[in-house]
C-alpha atoms as a PDB file:
ATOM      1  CA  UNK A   1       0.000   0.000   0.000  1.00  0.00           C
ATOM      2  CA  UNK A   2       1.072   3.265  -1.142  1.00  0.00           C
ATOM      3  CA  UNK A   3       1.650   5.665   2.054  1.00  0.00           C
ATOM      4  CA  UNK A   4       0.601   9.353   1.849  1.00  0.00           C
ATOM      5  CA  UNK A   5       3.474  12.168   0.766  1.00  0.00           C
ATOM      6  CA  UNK A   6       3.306  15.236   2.435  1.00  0.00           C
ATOM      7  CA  UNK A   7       3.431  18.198   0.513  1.00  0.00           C
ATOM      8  CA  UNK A   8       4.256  21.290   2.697  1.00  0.00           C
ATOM      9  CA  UNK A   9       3.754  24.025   0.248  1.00  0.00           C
ATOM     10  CA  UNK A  10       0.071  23.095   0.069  1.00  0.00           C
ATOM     11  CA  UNK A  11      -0.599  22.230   3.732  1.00  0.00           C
ATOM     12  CA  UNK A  12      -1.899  18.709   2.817  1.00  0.00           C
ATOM     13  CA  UNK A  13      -0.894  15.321   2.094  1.00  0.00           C
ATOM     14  CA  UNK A  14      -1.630  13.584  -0.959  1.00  0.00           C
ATOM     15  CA  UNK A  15      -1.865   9.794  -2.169  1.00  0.00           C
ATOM     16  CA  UNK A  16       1.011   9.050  -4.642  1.00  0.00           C
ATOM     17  CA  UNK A  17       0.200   7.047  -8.264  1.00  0.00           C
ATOM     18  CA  UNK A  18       2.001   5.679 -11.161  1.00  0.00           C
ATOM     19  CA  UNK A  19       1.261   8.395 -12.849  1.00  0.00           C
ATOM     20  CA  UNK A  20       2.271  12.635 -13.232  1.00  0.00           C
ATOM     21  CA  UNK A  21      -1.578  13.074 -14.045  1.00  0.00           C
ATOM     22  CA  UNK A  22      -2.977  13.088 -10.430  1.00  0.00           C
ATOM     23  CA  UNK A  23      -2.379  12.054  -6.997  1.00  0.00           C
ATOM     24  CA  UNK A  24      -4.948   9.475  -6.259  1.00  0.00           C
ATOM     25  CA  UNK A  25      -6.208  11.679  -3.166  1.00  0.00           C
ATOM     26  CA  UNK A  26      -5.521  14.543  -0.721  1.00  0.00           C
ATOM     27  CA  UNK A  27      -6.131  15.644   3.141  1.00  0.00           C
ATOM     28  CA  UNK A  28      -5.571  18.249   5.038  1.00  0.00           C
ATOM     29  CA  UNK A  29      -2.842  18.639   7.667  1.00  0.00           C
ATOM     30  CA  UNK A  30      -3.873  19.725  10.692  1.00  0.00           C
ATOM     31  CA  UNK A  31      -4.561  23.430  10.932  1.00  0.00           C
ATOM     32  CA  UNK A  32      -6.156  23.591   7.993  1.00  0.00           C
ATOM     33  CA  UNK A  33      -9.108  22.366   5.511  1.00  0.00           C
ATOM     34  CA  UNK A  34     -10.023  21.869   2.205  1.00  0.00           C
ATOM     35  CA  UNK A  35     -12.428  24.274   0.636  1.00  0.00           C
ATOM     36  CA  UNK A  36     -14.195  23.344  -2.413  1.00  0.00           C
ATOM     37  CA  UNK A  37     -15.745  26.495  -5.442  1.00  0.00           C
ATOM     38  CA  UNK A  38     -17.950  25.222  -8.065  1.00  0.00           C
ATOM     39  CA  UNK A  39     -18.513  27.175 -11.283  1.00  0.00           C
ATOM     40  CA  UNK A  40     -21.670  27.846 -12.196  1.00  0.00           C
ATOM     41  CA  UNK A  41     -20.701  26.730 -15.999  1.00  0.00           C
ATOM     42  CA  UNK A  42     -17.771  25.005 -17.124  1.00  0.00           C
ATOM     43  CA  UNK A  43     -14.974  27.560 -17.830  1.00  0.00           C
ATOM     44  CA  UNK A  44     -11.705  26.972 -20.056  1.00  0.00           C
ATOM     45  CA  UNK A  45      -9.088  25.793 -18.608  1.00  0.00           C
ATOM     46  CA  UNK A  46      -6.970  29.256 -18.804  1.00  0.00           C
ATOM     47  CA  UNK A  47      -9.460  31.321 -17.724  1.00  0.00           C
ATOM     48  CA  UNK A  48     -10.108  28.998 -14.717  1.00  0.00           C
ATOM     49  CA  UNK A  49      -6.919  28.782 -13.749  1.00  0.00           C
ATOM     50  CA  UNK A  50      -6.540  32.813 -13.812  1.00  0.00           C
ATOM     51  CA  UNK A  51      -9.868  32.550 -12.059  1.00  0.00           C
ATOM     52  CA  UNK A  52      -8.608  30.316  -9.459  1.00  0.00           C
ATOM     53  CA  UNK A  53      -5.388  32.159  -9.055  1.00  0.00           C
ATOM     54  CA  UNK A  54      -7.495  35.475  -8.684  1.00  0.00           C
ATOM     55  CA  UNK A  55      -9.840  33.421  -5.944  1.00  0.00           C
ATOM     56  CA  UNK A  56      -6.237  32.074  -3.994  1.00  0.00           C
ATOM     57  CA  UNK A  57      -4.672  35.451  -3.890  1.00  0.00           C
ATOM     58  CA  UNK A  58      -7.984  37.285  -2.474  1.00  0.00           C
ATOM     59  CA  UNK A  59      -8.014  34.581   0.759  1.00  0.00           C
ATOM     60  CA  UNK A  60      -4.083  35.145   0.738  1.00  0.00           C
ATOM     61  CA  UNK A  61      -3.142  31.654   0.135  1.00  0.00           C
ATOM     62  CA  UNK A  62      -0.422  30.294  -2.243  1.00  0.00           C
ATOM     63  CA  UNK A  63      -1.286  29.120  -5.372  1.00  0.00           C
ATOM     64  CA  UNK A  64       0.356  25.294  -3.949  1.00  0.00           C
ATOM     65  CA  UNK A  65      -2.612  25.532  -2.171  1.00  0.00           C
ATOM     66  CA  UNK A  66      -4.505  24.287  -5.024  1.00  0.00           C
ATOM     67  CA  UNK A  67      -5.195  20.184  -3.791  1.00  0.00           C
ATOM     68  CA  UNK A  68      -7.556  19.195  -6.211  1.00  0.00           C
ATOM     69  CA  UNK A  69      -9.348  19.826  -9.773  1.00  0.00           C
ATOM     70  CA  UNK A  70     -12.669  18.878 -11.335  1.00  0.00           C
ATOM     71  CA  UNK A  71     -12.610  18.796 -14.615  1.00  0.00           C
ATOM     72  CA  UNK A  72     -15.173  18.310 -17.627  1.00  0.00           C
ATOM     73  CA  UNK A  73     -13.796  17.269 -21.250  1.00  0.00           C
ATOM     74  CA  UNK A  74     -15.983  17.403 -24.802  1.00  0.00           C
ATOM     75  CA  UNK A  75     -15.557  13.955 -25.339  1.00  0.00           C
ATOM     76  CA  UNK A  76     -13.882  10.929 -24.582  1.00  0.00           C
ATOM     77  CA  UNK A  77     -10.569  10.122 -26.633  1.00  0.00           C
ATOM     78  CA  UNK A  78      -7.771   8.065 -27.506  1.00  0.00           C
ATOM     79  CA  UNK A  79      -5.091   7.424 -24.456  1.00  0.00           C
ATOM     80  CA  UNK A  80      -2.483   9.218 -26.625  1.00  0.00           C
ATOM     81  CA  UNK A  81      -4.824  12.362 -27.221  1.00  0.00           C
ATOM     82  CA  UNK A  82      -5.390  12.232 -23.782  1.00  0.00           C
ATOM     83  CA  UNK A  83      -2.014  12.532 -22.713  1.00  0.00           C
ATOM     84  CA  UNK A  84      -1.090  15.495 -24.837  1.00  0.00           C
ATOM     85  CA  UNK A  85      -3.860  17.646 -22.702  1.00  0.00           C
ATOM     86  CA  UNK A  86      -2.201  16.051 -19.935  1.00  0.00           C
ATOM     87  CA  UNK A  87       0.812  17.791 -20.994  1.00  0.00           C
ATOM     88  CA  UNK A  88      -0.612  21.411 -21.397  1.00  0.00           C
ATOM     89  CA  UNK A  89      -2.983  20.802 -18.040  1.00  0.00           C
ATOM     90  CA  UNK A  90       0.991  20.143 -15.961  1.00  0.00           C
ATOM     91  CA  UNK A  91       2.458  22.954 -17.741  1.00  0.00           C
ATOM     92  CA  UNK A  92       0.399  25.428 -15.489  1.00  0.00           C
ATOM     93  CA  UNK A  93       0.882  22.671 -11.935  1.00  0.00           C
ATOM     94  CA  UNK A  94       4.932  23.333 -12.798  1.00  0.00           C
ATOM     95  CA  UNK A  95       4.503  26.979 -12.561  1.00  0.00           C
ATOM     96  CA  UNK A  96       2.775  27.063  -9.825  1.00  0.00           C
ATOM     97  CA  UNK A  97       4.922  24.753  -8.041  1.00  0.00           C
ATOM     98  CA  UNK A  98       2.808  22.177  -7.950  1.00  0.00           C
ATOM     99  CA  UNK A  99       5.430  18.897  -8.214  1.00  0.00           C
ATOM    100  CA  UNK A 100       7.175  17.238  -5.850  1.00  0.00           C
ATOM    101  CA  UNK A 101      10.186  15.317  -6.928  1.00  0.00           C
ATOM    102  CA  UNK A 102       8.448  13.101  -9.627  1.00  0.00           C
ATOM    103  CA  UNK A 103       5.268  13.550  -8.150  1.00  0.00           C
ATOM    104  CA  UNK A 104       2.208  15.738  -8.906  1.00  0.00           C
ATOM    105  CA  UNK A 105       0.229  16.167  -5.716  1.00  0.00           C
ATOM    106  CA  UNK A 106      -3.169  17.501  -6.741  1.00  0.00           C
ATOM    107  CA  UNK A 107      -6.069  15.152  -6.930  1.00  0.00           C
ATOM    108  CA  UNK A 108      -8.246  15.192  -9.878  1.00  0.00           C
ATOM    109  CA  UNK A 109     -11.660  13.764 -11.753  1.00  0.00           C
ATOM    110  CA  UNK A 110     -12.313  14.398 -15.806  1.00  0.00           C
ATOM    111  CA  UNK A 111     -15.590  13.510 -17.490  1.00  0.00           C
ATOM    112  CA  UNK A 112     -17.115  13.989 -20.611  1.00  0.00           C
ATOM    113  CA  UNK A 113     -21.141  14.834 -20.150  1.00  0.00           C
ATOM    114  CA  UNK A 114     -23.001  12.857 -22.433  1.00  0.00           C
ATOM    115  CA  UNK A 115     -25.087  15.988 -22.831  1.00  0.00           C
ATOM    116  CA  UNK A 116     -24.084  19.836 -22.516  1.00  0.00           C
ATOM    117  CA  UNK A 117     -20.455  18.617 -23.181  1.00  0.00           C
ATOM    118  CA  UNK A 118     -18.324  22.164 -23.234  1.00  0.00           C
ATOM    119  CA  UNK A 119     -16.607  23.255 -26.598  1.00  0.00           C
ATOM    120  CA  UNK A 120     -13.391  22.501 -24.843  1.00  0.00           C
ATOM    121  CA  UNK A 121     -11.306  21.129 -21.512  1.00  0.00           C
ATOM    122  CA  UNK A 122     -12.922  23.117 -18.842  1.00  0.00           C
ATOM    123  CA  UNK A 123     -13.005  23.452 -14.972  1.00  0.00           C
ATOM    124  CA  UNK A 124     -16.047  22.476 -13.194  1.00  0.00           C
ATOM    125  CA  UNK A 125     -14.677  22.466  -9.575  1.00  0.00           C
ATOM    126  CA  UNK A 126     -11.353  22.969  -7.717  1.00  0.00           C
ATOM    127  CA  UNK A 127     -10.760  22.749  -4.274  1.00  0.00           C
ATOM    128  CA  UNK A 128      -7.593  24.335  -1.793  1.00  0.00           C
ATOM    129  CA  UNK A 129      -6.651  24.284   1.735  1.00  0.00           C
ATOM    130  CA  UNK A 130      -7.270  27.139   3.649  1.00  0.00           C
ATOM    131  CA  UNK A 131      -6.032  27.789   8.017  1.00  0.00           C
ATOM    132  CA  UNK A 132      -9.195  26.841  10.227  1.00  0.00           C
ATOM    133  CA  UNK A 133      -9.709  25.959  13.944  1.00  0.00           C
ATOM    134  CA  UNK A 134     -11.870  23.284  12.820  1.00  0.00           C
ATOM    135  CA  UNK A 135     -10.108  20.066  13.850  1.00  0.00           C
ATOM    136  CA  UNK A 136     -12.265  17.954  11.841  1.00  0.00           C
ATOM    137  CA  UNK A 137     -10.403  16.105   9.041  1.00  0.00           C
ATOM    138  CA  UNK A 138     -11.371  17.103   5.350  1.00  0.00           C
ATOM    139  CA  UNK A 139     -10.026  14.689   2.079  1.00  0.00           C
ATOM    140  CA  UNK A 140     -10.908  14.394  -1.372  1.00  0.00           C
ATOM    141  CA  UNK A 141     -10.237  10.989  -3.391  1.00  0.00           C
ATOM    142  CA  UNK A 142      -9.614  11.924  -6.558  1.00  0.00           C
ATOM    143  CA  UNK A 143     -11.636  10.083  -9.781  1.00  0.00           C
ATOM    144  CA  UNK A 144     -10.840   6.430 -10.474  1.00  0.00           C
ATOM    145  CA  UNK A 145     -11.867   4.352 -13.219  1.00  0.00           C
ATOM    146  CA  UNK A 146     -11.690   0.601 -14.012  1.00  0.00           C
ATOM    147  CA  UNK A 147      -8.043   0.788 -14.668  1.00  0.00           C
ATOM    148  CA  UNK A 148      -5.265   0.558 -12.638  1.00  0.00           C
ATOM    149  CA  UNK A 149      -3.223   4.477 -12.627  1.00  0.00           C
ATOM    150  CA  UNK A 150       0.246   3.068 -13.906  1.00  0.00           C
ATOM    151  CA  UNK A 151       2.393   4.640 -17.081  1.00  0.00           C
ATOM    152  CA  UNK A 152       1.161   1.188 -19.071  1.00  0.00           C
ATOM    153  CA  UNK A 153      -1.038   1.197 -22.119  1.00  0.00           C
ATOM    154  CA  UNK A 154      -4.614   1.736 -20.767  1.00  0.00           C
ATOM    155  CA  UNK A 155      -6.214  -0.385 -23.224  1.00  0.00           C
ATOM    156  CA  UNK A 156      -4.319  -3.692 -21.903  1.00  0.00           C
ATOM    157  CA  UNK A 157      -5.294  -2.954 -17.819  1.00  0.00           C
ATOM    158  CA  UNK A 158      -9.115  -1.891 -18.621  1.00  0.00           C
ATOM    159  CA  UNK A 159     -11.291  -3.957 -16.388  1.00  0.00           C
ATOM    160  CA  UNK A 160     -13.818  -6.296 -17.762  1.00  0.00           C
ATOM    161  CA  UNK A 161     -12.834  -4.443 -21.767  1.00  0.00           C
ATOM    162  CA  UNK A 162     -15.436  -3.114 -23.445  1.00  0.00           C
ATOM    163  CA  UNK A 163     -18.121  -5.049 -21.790  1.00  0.00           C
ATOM    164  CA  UNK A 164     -21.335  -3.053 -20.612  1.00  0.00           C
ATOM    165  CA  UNK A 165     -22.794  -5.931 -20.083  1.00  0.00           C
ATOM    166  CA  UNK A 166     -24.633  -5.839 -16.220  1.00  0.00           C
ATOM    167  CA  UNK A 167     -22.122  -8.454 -15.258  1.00  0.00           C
ATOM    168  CA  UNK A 168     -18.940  -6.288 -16.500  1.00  0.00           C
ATOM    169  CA  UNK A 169     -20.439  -3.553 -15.273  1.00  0.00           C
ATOM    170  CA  UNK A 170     -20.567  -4.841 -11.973  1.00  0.00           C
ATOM    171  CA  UNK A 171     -17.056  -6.263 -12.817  1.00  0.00           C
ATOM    172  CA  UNK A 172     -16.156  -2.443 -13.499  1.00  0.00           C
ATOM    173  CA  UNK A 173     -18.124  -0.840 -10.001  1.00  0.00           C
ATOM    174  CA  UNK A 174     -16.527  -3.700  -7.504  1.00  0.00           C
ATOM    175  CA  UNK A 175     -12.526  -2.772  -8.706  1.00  0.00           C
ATOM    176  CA  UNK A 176     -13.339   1.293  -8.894  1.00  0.00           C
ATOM    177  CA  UNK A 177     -15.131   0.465  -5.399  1.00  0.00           C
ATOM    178  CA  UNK A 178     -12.299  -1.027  -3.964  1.00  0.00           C
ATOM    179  CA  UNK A 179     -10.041   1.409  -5.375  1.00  0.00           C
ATOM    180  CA  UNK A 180     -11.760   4.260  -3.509  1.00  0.00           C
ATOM    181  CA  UNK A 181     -11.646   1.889  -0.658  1.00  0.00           C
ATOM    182  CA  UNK A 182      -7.567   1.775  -0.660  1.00  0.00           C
ATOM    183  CA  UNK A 183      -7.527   5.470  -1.313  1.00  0.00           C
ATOM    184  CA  UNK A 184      -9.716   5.823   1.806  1.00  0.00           C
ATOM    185  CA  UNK A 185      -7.617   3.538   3.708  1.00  0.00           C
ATOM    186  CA  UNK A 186      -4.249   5.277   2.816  1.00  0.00           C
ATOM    187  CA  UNK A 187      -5.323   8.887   4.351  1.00  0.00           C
ATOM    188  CA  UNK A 188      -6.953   6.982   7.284  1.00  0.00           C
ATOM    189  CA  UNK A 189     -10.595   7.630   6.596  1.00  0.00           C
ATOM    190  CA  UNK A 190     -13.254   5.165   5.825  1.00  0.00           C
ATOM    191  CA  UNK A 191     -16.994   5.142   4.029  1.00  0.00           C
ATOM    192  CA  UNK A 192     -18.693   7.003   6.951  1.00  0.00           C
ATOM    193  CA  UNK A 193     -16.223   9.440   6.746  1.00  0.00           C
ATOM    194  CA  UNK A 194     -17.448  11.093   3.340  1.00  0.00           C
ATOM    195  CA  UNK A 195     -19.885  13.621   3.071  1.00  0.00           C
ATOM    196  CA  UNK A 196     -20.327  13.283  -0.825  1.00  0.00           C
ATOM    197  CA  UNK A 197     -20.092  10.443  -3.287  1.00  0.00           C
ATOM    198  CA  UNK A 198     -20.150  11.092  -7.074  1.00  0.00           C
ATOM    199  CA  UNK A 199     -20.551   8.139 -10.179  1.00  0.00           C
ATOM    200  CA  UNK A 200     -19.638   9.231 -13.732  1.00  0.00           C
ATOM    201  CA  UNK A 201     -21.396   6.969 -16.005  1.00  0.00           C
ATOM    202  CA  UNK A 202     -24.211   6.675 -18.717  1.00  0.00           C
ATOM    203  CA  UNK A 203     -25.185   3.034 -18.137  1.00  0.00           C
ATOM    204  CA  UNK A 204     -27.420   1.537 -15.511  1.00  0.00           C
ATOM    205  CA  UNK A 205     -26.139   2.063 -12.061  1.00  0.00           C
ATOM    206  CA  UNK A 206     -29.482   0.698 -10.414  1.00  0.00           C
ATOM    207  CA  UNK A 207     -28.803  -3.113 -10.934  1.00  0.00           C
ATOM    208  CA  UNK A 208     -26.329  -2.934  -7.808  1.00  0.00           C
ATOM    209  CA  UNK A 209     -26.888   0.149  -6.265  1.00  0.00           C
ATOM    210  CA  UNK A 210     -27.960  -1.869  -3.040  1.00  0.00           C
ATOM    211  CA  UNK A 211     -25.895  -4.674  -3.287  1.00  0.00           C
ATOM    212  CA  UNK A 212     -22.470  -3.049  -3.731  1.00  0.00           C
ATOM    213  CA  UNK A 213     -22.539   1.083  -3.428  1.00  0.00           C
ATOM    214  CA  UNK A 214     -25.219   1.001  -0.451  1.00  0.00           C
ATOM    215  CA  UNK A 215     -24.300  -2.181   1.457  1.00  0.00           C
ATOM    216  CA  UNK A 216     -20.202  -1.015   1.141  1.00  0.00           C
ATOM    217  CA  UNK A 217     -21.608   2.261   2.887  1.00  0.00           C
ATOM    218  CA  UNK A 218     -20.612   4.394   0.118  1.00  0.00           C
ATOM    219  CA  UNK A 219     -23.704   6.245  -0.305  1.00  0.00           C
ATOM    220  CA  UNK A 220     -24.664   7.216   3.160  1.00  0.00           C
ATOM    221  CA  UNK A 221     -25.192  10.706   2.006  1.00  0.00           C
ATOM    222  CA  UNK A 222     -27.147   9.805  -0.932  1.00  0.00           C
ATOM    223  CA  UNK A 223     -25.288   9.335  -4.486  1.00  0.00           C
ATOM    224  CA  UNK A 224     -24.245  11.870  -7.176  1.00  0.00           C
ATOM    225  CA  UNK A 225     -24.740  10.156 -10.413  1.00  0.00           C
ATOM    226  CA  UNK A 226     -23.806  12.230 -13.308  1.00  0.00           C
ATOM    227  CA  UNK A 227     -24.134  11.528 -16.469  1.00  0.00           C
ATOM    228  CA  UNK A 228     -21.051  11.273 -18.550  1.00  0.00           C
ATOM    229  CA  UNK A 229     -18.055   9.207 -19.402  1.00  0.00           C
ATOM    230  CA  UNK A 230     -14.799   9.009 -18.300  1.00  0.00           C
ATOM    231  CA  UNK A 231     -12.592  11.181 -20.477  1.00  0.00           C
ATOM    232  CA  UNK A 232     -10.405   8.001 -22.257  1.00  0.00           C
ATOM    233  CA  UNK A 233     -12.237   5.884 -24.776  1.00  0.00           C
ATOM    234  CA  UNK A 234     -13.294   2.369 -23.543  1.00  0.00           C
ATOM    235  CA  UNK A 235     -13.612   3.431 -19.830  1.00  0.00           C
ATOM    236  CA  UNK A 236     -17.578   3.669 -18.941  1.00  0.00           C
ATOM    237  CA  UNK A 237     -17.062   4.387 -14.985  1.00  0.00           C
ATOM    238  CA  UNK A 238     -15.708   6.385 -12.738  1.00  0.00           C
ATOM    239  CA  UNK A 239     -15.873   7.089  -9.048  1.00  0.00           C
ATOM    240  CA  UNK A 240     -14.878   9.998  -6.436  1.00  0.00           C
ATOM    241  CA  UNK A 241     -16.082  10.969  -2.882  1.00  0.00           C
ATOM    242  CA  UNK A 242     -14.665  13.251  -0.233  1.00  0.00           C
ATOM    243  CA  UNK A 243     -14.994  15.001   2.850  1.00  0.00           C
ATOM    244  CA  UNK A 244     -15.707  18.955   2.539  1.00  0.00           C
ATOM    245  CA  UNK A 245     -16.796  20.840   5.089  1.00  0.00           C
ATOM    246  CA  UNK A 246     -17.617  24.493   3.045  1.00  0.00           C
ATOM    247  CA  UNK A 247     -18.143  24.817  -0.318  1.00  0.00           C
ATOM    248  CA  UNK A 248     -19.476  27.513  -2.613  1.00  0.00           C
ATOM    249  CA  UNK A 249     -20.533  28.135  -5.955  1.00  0.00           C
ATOM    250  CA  UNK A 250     -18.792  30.581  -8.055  1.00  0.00           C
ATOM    251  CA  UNK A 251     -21.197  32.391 -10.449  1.00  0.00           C
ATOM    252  CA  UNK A 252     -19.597  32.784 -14.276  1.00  0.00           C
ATOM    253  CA  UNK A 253     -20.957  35.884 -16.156  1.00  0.00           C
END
């Protein structure tokens, strides 16, 4: 098991993976908690970055304060397509000083809609540490799929490939499941711990919605199903929750 990295700069500790995409999660260090702003639309990935700069600078925090990004894509492509945005999504993490060693802390989910898809990569959500008296813990596990996060071709690790079938779907929901689970585990939280849980797909969910999401625990606080697709061809689910204390919603003109 993968142990959690601490990453000063940002007051919070984050969930290492095989890959410079993500971290697999984040949580607060004590003294502080993790905020979370909504957009009120999808905006472009520059101008949400400037808008999240412009929202870090007015609480006087750092911008390695940024711990985790929600993102919505037009539509799901190719694993090589998707790593070229990869590469212009990092360039603005290295400026900001978001990387340590080999590592890129900030957690992260990416869906495509299946309807009201933006025009482009956009931000839906971010979230960043702020100071606090509160001493309750506050995490976010970043967006899994049914693949294991590791440099490897996704296409020969997908889970149950290309089978939306109710059995490989169920296939799919048990390893994401457990993947949230580990997550979970590494930052020393649990089910009951979550205040939010959020599914990304566009096929039936209800066929083991008791027997595996409710029974696990994992919807306690009821279930945010959107639907959309994970952002790499041939994935159909995907998975986050977290622990968020004070959110907001930031209105786009």
């Amino acid at each position: 098991m993968s142990n959690a990295i601490n990453f000063d700069k940002g007051n919070y500790r984050f969930i290492p993976t095989g890959v410079n995409r993500f971290s697999g999660g984040v949580a607060a260090q004590p003294g502080y908690e993790i905020c979370r702003v909504v957009f009120s639309a999808p905006v472009p990935l520059k101008e949400g970055f400037d808008l999240i700069q412009a929202v870090l600078e007015a609480e006087e925090r750092p911008l390695t304060a940024l711990c985790a990004c929600e993102l919505r894509s037009p539509e799901p492509v190719s694993d090589s397509d998707f790593n070229k945005f990869n590469e212009l999504y990092l360039e603005t993490l290295k400026e900001w000083g978001l990387v340590k060693g080999k590592h890129n802390p900030v957690a992260r989910s990416n869906v495509s809609p299946l309807v009201g898809a933006p025009a482009e990569p956009s931000f839906y959500a971010f979230s960043y540490t702020v100071e606090t008296d509160i001493e309750e813990a506050t995490f976010v596990i970043a967006g899994s799929c049914e693949v294991p996060e590791t440099p490897d071709d996704y296409i020969e690790s997908i889970v149950a490939y290309q089978d939306v079938s109710p059995e490989g779907l169920l296939q799919k929901a048990q390893w994401v499941l457990g993947e949230m689970e580990r997550r979970l585990e590494v930052l020393g939280h649990e089910w009951a711990d979550t205040t939010a849980t959020h599914a990304y797909t566009v096929h039936n969910l209800h066929p083991f919605m008791a027997t595996e999401l409710a029974q696990r625990g994992a919807i306690n606080h009821g279930l945010g199903w959107h639907l959309a697709r994970p952002p790499v061809k041939d994935l159909e689910f995907e998975m986050d929750c977290r622990r968020i204390l004070n959110e907001r919603v930031l209105t786009i003109d």
